[in-house]
N, C-alpha and C. Protein backbone atom coordinates (compact mmCIF):
# COMPACT_ATOMS: atom_id res chain seq x y z
N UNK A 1 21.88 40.01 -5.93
CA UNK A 1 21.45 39.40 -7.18
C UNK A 1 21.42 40.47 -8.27
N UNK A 2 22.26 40.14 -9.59
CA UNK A 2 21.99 41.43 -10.67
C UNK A 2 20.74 41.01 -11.18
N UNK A 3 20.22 42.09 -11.60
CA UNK A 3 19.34 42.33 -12.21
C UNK A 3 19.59 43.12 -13.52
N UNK A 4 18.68 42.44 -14.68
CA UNK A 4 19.17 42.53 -16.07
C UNK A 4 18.45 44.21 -16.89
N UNK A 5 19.32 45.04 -17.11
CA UNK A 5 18.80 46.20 -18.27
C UNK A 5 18.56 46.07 -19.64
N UNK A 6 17.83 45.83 -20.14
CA UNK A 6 17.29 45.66 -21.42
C UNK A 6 18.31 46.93 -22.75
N UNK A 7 19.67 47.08 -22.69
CA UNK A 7 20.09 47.90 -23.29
C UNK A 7 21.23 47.70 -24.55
N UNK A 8 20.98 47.50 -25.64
CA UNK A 8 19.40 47.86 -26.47
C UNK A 8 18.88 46.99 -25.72
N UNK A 9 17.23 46.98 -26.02
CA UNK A 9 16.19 46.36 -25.63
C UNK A 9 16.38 44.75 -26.47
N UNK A 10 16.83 44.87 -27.68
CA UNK A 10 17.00 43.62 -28.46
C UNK A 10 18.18 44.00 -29.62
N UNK A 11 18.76 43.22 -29.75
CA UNK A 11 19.23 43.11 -30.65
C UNK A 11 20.02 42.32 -31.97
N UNK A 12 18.97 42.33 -32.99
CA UNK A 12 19.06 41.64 -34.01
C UNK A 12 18.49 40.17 -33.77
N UNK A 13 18.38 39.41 -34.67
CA UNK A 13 17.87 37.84 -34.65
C UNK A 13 18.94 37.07 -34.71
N UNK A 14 18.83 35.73 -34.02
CA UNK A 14 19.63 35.06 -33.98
C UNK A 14 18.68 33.68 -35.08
N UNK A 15 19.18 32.66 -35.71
CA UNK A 15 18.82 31.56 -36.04
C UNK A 15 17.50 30.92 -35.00
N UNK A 16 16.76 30.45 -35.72
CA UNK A 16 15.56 30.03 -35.12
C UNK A 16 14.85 30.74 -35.00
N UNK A 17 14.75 32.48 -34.64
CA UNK A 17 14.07 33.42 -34.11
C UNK A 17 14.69 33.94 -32.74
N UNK A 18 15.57 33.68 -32.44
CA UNK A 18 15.96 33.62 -30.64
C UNK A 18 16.44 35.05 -30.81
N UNK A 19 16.56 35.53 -30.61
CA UNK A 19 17.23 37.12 -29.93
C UNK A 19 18.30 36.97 -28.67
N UNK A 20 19.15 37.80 -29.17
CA UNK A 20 20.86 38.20 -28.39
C UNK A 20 20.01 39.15 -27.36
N UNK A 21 20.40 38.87 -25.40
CA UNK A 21 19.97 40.16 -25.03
C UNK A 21 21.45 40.14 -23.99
N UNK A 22 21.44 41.51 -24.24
CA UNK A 22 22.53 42.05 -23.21
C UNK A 22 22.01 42.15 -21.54
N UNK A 23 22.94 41.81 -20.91
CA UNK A 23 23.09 41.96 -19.23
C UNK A 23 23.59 43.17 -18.73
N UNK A 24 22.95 43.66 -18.34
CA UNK A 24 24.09 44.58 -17.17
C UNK A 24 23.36 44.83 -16.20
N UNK A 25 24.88 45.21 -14.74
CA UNK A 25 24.00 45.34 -13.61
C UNK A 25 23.15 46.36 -13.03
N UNK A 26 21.87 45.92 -12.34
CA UNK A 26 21.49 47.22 -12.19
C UNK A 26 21.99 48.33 -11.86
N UNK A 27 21.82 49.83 -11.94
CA UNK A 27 22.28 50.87 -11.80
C UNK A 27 22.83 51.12 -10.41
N UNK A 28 21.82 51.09 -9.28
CA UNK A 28 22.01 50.77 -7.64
C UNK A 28 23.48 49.94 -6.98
N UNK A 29 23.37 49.23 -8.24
CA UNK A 29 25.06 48.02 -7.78
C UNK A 29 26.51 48.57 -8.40
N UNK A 30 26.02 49.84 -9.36
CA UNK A 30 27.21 49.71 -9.91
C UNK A 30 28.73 50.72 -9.22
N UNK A 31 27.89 51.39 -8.22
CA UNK A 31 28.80 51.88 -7.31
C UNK A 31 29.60 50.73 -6.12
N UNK A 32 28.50 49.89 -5.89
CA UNK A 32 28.99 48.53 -4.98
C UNK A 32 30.60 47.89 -5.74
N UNK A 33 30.06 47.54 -6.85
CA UNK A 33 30.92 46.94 -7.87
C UNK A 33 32.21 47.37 -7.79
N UNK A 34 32.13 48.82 -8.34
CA UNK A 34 33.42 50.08 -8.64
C UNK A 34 33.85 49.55 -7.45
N UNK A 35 33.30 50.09 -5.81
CA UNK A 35 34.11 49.90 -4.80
C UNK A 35 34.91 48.53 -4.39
N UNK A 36 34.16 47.34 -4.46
CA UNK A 36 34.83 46.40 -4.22
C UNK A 36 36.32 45.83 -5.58
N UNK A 37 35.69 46.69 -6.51
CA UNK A 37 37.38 46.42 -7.54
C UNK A 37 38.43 46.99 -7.22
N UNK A 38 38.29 48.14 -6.48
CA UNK A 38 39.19 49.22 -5.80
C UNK A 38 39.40 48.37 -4.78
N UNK A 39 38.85 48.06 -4.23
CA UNK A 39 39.49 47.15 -2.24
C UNK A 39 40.27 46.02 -3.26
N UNK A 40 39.51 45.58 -3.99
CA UNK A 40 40.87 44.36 -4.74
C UNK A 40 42.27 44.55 -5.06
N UNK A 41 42.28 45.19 -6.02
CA UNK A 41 43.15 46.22 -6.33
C UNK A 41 44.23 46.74 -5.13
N UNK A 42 43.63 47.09 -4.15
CA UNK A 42 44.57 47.71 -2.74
C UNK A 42 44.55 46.35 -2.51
N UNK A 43 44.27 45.57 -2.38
CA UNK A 43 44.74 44.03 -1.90
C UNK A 43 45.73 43.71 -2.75
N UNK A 44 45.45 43.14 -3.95
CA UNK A 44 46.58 43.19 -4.42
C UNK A 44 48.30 44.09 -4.12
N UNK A 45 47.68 45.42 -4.49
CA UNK A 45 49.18 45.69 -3.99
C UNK A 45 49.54 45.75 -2.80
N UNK A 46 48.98 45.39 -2.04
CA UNK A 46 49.41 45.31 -0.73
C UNK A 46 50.31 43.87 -0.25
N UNK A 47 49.61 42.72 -0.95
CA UNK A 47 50.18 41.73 -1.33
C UNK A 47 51.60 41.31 -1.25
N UNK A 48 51.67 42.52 -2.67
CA UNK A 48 52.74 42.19 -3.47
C UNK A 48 54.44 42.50 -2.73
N UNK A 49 53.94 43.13 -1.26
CA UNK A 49 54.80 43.72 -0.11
C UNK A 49 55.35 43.06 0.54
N UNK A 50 54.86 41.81 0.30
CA UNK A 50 55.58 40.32 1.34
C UNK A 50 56.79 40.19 1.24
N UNK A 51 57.52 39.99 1.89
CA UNK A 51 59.11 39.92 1.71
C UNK A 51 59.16 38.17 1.20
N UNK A 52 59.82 38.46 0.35
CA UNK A 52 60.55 37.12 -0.46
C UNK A 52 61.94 37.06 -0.30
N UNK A 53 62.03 35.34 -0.91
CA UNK A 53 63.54 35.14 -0.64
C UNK A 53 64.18 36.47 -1.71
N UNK A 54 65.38 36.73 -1.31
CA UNK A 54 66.28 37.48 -2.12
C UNK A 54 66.09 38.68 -2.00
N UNK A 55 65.27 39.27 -0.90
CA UNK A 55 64.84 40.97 -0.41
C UNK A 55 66.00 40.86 0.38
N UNK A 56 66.14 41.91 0.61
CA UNK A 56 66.87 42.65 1.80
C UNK A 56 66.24 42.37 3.07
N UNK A 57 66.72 42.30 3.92
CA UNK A 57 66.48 42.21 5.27
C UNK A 57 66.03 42.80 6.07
N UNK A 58 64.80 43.98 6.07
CA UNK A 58 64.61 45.16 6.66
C UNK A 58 65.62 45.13 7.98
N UNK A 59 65.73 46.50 8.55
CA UNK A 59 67.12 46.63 9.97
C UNK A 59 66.26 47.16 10.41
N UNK A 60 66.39 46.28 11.73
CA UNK A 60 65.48 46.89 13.18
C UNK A 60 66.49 47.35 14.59
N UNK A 61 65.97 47.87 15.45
CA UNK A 61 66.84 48.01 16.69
C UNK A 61 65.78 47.57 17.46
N UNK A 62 65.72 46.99 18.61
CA UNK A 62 64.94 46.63 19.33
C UNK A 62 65.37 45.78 20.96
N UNK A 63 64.10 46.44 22.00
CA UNK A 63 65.37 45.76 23.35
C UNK A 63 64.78 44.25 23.59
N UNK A 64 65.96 44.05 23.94
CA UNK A 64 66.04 42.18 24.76
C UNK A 64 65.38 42.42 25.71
N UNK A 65 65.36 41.33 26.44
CA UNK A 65 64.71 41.38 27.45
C UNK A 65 65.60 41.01 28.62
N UNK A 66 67.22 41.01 28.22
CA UNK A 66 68.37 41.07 28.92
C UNK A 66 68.77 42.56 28.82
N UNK A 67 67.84 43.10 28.93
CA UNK A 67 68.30 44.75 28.74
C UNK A 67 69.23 45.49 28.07
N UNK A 68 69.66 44.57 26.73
CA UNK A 68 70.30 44.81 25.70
C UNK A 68 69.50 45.42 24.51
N UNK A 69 70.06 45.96 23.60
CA UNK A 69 69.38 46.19 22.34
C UNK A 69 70.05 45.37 21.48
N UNK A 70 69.46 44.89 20.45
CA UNK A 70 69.54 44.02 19.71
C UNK A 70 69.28 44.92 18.13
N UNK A 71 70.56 45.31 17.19
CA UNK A 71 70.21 45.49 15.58
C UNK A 71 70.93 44.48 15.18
N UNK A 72 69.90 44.74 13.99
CA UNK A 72 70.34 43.40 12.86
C UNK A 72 71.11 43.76 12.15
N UNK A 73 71.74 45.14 11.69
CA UNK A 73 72.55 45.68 10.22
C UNK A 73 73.66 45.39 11.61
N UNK A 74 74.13 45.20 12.57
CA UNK A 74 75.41 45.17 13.54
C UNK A 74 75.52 43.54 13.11
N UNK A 75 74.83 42.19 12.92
CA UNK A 75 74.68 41.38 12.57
C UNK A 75 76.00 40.69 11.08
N UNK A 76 75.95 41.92 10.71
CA UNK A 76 76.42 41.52 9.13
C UNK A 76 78.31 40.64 9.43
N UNK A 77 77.82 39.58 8.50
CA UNK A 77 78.88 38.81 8.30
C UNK A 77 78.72 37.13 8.86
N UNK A 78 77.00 37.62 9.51
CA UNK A 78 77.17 36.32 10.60
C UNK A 78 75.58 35.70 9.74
N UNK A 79 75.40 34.30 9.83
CA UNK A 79 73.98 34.13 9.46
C UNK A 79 72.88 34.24 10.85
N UNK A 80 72.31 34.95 10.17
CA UNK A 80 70.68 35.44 11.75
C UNK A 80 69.82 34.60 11.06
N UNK A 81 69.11 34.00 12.12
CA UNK A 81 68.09 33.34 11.93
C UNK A 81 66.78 34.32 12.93
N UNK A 82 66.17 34.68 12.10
CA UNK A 82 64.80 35.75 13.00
C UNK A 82 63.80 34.49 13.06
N UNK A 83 63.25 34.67 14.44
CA UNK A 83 62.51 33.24 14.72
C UNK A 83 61.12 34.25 15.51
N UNK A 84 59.81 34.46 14.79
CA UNK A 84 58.80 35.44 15.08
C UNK A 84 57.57 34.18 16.01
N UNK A 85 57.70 34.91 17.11
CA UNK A 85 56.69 34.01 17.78
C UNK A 85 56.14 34.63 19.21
N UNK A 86 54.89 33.82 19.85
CA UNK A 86 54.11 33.97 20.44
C UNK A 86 54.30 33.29 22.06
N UNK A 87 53.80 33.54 22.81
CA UNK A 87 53.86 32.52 24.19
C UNK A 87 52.57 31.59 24.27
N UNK A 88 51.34 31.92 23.44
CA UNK A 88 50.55 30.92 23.26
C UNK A 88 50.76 29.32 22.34
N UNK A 89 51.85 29.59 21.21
CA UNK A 89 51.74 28.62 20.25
C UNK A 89 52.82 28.25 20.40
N UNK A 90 53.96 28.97 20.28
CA UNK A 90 55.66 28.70 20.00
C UNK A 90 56.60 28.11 21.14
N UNK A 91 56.23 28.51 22.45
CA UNK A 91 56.93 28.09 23.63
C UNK A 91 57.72 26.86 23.72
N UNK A 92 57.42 26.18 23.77
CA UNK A 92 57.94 24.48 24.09
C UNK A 92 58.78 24.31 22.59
N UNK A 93 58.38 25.01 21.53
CA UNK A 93 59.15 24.48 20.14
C UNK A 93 60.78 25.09 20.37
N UNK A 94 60.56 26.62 20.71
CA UNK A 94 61.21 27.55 20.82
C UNK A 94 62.46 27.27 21.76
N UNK A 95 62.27 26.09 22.97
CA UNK A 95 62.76 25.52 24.13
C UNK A 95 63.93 24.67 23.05
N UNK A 96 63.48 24.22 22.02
CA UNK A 96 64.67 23.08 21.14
C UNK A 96 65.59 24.18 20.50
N UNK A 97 65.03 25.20 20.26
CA UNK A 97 66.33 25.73 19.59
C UNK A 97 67.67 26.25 19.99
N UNK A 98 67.68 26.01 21.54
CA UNK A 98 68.65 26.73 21.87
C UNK A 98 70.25 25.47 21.80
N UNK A 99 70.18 24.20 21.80
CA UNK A 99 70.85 23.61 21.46
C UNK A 99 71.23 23.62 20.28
N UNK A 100 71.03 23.85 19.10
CA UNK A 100 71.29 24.47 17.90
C UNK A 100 72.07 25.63 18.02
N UNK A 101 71.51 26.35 19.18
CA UNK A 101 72.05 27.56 18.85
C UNK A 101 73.55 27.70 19.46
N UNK A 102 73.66 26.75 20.65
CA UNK A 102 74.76 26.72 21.25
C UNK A 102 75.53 25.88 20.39
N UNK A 103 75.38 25.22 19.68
CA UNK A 103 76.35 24.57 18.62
C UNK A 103 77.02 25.25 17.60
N UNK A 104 76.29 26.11 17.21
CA UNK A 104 77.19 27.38 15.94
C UNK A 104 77.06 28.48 16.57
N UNK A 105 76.85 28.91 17.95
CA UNK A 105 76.98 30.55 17.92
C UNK A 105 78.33 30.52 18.26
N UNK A 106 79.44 29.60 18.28
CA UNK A 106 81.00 30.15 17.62
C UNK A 106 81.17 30.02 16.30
N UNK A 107 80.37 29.94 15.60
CA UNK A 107 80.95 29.94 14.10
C UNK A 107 80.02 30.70 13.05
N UNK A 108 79.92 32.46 13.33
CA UNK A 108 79.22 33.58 13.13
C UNK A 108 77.72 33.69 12.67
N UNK A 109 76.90 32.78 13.51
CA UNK A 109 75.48 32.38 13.59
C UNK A 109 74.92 33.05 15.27
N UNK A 110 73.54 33.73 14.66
CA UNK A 110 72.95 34.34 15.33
C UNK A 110 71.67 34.02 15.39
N UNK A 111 71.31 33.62 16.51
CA UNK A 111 69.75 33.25 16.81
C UNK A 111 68.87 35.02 17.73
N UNK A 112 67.73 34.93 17.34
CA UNK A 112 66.65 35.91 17.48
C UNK A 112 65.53 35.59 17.82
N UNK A 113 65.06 35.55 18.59
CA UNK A 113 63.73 35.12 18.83
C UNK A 113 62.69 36.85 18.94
N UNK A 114 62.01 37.01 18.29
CA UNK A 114 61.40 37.94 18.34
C UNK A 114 59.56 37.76 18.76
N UNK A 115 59.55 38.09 20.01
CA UNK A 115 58.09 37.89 20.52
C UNK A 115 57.54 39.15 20.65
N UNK A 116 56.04 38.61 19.79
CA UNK A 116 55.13 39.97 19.00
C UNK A 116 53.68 39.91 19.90
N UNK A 117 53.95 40.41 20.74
CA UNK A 117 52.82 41.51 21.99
C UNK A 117 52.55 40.58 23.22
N UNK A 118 53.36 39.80 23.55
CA UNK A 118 53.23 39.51 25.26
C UNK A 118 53.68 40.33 25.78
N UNK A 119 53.60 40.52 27.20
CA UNK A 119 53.95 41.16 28.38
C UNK A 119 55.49 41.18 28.39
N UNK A 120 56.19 41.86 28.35
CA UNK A 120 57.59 41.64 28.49
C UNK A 120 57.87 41.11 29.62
N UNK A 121 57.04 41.17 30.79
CA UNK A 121 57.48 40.47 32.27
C UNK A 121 57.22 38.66 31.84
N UNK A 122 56.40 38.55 31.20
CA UNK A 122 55.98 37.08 30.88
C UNK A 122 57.58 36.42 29.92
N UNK A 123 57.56 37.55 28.95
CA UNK A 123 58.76 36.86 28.08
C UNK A 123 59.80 36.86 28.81
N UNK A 124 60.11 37.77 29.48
CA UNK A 124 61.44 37.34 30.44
C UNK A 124 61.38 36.71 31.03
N UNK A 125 60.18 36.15 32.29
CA UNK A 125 60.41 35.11 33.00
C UNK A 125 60.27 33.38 32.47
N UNK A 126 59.81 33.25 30.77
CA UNK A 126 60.40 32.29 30.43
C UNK A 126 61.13 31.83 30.09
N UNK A 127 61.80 32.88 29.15
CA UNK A 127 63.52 32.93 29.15
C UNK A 127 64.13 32.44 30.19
N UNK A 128 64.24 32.82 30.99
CA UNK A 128 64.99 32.46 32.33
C UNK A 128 64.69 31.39 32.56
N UNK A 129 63.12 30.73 32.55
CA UNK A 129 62.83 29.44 33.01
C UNK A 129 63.35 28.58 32.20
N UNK A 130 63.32 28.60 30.98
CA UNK A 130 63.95 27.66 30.12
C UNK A 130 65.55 27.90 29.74
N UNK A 131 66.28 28.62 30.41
CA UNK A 131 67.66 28.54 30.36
C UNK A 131 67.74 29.39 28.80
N UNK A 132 66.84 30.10 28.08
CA UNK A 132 67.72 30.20 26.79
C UNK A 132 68.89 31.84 26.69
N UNK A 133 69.55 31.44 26.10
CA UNK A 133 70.69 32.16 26.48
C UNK A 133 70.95 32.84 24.65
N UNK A 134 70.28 32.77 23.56
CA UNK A 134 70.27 33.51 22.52
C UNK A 134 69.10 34.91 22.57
N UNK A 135 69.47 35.90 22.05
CA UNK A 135 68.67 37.18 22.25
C UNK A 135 67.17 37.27 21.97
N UNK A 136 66.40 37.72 22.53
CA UNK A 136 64.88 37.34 23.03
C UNK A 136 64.45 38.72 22.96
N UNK A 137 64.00 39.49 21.76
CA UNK A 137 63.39 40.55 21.46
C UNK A 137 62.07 40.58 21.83
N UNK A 138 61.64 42.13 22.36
CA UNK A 138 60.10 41.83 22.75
C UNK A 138 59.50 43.23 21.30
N UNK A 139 58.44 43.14 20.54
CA UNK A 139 57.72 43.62 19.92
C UNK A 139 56.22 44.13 20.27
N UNK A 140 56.28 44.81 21.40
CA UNK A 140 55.47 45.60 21.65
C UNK A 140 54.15 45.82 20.76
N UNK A 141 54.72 46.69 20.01
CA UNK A 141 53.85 47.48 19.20
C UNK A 141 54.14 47.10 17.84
N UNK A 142 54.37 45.36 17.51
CA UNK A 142 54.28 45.07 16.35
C UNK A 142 54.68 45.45 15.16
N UNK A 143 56.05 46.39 15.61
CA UNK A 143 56.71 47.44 14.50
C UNK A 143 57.35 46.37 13.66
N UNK A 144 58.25 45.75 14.30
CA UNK A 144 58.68 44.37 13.32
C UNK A 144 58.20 43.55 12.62
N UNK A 145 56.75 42.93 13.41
CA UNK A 145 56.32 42.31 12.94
C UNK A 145 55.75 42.49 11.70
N UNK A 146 55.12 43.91 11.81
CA UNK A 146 54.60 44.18 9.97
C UNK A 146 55.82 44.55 9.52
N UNK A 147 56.89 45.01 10.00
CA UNK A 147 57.94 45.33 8.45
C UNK A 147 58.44 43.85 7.75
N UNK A 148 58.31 42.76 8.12
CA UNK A 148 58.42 41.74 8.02
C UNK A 148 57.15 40.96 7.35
N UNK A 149 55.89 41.95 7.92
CA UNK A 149 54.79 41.24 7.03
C UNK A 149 54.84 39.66 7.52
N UNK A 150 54.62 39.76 8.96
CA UNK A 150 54.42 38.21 9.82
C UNK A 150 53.03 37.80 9.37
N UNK A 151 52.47 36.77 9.33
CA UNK A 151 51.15 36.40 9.25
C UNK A 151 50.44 35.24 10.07
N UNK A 152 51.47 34.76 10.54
CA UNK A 152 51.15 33.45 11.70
C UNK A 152 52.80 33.71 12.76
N UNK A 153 52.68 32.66 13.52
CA UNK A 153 53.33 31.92 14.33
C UNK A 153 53.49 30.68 14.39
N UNK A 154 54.68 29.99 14.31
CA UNK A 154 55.88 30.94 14.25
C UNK A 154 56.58 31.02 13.22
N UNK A 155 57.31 32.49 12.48
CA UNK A 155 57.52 32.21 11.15
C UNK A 155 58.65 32.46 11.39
N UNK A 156 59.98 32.34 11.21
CA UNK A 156 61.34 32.09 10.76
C UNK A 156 61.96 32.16 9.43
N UNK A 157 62.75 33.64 9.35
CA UNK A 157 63.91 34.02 8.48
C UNK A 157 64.83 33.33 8.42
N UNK A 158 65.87 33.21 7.74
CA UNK A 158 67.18 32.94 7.47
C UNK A 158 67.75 34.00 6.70
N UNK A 159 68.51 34.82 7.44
CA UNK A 159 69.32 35.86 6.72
C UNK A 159 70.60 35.51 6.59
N UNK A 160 71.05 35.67 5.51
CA UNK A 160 73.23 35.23 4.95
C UNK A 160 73.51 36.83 5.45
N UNK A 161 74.99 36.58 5.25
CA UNK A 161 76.19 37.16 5.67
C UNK A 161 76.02 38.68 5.19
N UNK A 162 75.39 38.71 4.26
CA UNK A 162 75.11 40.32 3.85
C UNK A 162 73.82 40.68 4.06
N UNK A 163 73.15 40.12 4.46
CA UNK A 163 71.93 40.83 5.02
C UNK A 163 70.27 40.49 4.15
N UNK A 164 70.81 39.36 3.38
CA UNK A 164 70.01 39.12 2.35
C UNK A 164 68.89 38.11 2.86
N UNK A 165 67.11 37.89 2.59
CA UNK A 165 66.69 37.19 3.09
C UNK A 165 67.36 35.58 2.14
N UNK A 166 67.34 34.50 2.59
CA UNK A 166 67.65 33.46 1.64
C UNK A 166 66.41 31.94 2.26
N UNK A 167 66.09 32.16 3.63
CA UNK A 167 64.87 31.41 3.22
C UNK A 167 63.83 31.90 4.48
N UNK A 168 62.37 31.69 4.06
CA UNK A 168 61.44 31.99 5.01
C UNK A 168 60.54 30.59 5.04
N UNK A 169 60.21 30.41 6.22
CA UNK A 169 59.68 29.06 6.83
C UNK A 169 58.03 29.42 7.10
N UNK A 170 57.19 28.88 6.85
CA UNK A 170 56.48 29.18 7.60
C UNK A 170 55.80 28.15 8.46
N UNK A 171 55.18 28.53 10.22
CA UNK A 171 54.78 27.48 10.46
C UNK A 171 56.30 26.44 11.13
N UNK A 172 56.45 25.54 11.94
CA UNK A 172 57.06 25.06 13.48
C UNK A 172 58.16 24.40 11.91
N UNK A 173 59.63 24.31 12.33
CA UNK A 173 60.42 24.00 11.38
C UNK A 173 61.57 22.76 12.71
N UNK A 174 61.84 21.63 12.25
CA UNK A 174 62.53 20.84 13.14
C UNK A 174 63.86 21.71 13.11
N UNK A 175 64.73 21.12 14.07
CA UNK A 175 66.31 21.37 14.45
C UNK A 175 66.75 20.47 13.14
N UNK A 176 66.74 19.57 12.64
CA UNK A 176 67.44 19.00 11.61
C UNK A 176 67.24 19.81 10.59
N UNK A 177 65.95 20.31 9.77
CA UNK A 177 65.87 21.15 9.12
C UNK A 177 66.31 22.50 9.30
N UNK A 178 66.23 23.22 10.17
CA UNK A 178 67.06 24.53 10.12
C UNK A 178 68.45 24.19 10.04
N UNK A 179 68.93 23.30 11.21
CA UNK A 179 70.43 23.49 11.07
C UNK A 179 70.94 23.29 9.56
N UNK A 180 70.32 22.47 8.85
CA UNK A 180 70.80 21.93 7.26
C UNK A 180 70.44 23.17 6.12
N UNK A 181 69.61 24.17 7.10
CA UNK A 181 70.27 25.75 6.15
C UNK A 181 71.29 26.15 6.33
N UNK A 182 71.07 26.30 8.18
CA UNK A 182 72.06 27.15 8.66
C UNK A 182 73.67 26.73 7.93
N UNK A 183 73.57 25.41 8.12
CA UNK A 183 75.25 24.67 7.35
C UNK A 183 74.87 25.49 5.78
N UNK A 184 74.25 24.91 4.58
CA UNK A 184 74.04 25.64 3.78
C UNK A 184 74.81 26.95 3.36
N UNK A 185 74.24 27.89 4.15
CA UNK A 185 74.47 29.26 4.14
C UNK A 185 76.14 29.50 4.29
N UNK A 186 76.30 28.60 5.52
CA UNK A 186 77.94 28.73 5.76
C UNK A 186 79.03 28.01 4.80
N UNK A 187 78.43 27.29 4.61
CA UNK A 187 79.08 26.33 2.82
C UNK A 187 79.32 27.34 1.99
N UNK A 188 77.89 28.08 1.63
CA UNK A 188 78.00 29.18 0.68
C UNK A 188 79.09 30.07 0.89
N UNK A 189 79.06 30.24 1.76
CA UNK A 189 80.05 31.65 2.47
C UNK A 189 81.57 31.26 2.31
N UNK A 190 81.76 29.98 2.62
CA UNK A 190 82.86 29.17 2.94
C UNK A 190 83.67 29.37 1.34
N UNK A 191 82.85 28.86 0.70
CA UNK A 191 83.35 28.57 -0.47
C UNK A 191 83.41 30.17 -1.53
N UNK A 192 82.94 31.18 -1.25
CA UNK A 192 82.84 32.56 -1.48
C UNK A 192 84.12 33.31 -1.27
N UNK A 193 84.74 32.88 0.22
CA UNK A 193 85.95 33.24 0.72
C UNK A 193 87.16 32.76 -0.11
N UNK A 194 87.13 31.39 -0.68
CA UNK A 194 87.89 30.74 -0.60
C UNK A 194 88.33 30.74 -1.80
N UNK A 195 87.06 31.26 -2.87
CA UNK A 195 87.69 31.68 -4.42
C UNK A 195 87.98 33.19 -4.21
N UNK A 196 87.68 33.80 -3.40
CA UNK A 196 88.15 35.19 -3.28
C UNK A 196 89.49 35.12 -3.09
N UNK A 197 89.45 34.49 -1.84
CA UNK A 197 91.54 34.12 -1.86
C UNK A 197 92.14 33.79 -3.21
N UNK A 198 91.41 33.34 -3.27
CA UNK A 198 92.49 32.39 -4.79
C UNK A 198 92.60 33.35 -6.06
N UNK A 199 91.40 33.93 -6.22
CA UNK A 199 91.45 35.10 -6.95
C UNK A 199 92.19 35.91 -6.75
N UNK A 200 92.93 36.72 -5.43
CA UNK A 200 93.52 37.80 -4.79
C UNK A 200 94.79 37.02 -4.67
N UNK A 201 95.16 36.06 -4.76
CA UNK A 201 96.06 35.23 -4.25
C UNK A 201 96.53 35.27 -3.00
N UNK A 202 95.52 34.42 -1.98
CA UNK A 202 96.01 35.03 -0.84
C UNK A 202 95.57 33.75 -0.14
């Protein structure tokens, strides 16, 4: 609760007789104060770190759990979809995507599933149980997850052909809805090529 300093004590008359008095907080609070504008402040810019559409893509290396390594800048040319999730919340959603994925991974589309601090023995043996056959990153030590600035499960990138973010999901996204980026993205691309030819004459 502030408590009021009389400083001036009064000043001047107002109509009627009423007197103007100034507020301020007691002396004891005003270090409280200072500090919590400073934690704001670092909130704020800390904030302002979230990756948005039209960032770059931070590049990670990181192992599968097919005992592959998996980078994303080796990626370029193809659309990646980074799909950030858990074995408590995401599992069974995570089970639909792989029919999606087997539908365009001939036509330079890349699925990622990136799981942030289970057991790697756990993530591999559901992989396997559920047949999925797109790359299944394990995140240990959550290095990805903050360069990405994750905040729930499960959140899902869409990265284009150069490495650019172009949409972030947050929260369980259907197969009709992703795939109608994923096409999107390749439209874009499609049609990118195709005035390039024409431009080059080729």
């Amino acid at each position: 609760m502030l408590k009021s300093l009389p400083y001036p004590r009064w000043r001047g008359a107002l109509p009627g007789g009423s007197r103007e008095r100034r507020w301020l907080p007691a002396a004891g609070l005003l270090p409280l104060l200072l500090l919590l504008a400073g934690l704001l402040s670092l909130w704020g810019c800390e904030s302002k770190k979230s990756l948005m559409t039209g960032d770059p893509a931070p590049d990670f290396s990181a192992p599968e759990v097919a005992e592959k390594t998996f980078t994303l800048s080796q990626q370029r040319g193809k659309v990646v979809v980074l799909y950030f999730w858990r074995a408590s919340c995401c599992s069974d959603h995570l089970k639909l995507v792989e029919p999606l994925y087997r539908t365009y991974r001939n036509s330079k589309v890349e699925v990622v599933a990136i799981n942030a601090g289970d057991p790697v023995e756990k993530v591999a043996a559901f992989a396997q149980g559920a047949g999925l056959s797109f790359p299944i990153v394990t995140d240990q030590q959550l290095e990805i997850f903050n360069r990405y600035h994750v905040l729930g499960f499960p959140t899902v990138f869409i990265i284009d052909q150069q490495g650019t973010i172009r949409n972030k999901i947050l929260g369980e996204v259907s197969n009709q809805a992703l795939e109608k980026l994923i096409r999107r993205r390749l439209e874009i691309q499609q049609k990118a090529d195709e005035a390039y030819r024409k431009a080059h004459g080729r």
